[in-house]
Protein backbone atom coordinates (compact mmCIF):
# COMPACT_ATOMS: atom_id res chain seq x y z
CA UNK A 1 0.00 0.00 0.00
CA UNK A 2 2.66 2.46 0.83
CA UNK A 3 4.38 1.52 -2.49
CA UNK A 4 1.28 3.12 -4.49
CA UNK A 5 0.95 5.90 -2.36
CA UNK A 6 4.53 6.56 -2.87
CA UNK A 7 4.39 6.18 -6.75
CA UNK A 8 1.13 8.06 -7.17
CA UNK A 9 2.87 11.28 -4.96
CA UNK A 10 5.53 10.85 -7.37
CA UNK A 11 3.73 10.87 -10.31
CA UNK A 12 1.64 14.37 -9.47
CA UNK A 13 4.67 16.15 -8.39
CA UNK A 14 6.09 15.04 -11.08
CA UNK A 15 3.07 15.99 -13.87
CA UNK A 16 1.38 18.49 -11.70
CA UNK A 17 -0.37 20.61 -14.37
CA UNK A 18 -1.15 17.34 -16.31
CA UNK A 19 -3.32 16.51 -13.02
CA UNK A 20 -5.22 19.53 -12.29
CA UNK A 21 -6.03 19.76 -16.01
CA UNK A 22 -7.45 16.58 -16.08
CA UNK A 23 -9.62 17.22 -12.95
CA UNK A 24 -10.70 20.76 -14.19
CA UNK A 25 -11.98 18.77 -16.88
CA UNK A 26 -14.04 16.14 -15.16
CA UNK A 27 -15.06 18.93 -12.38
CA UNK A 28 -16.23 20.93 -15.55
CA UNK A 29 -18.01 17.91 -17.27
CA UNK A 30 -19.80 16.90 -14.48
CA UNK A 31 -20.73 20.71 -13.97
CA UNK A 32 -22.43 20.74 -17.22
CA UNK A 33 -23.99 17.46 -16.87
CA UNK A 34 -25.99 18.12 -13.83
CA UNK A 35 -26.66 21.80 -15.42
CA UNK A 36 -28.07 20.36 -18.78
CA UNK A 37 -30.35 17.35 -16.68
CA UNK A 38 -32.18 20.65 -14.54
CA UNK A 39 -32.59 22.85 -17.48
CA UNK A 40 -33.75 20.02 -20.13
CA UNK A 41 -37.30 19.96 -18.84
CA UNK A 42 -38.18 22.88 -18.51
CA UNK A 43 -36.90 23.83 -21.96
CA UNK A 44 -39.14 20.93 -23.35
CA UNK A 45 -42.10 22.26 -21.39
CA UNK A 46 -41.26 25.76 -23.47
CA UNK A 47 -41.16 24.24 -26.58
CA UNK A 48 -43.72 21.95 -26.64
CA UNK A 49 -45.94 25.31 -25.46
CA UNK A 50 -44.33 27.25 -28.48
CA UNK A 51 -45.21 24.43 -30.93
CA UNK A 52 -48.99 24.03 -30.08
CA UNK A 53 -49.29 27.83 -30.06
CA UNK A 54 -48.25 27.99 -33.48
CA UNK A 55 -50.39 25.25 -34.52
CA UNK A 56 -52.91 26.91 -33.82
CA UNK A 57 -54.42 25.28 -31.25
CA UNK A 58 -53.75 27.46 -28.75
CA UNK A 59 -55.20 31.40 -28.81
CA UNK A 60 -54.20 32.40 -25.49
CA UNK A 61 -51.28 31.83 -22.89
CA UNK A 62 -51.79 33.43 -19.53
CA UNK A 63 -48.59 32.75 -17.46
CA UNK A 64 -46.96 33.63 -13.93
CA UNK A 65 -43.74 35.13 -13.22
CA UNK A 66 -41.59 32.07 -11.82
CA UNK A 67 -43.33 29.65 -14.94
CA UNK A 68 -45.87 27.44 -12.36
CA UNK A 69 -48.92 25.98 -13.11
CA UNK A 70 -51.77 28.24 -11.69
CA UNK A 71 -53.85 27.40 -8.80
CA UNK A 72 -57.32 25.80 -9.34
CA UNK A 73 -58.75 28.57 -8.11
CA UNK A 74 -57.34 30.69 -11.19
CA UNK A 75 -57.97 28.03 -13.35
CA UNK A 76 -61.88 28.15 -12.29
CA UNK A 77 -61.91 32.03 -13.06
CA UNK A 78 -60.36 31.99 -16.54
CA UNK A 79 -63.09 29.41 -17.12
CA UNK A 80 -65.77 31.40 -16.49
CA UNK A 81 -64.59 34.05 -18.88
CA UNK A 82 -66.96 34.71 -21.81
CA UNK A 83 -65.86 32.82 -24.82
CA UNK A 84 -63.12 30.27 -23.20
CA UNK A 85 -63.61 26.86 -24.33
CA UNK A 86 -61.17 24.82 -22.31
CA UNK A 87 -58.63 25.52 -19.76
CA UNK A 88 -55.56 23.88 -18.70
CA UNK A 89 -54.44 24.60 -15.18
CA UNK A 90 -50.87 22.99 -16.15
């Protein structure tokens, strides 16, 4: 055990820049892994909104400030708006 401790302190002293390149990289890769996976639904959600809008089957989009879904409550009073067909609380 001590003779791959000793030859693994040798070998970063030795190719020190070599290491902490290599673990920017992976610290950076994971980084942008995990930062892709939280953004990736909510840019689907987006698009798939975008999409139906433009195909027409969509007139109106009423939406918050932080992107939730609306309370039922809201959802009940859009309803009862003169002229709305459907809502979607979602």
């Amino acid at each position: 055990m001590k003779t791959a401790a000793t030859l693994g302190l040798r070998y970063l002293l030795a190719r020190g820049r070599r290491s902490l390149f290599t673990t920017l990289a992976v610290a950076i890769g994971v980084t942008l892994t995990f930062g892709l996976n939280s953004i990736a639904p909510s840019l689907q959600t987006v698009f798939e909104r975008n999409l139906l809008s433009a195909a027409g089957k969509i007139d109106l989009t009423i939406a918050g400030d932080v992107g939730q879904a609306f309370a039922e409550k809201v959802a009940d009073e859009v309803a009862r708006v003169a002229g709305v067909a459907a809502v979607s609380p979602e």
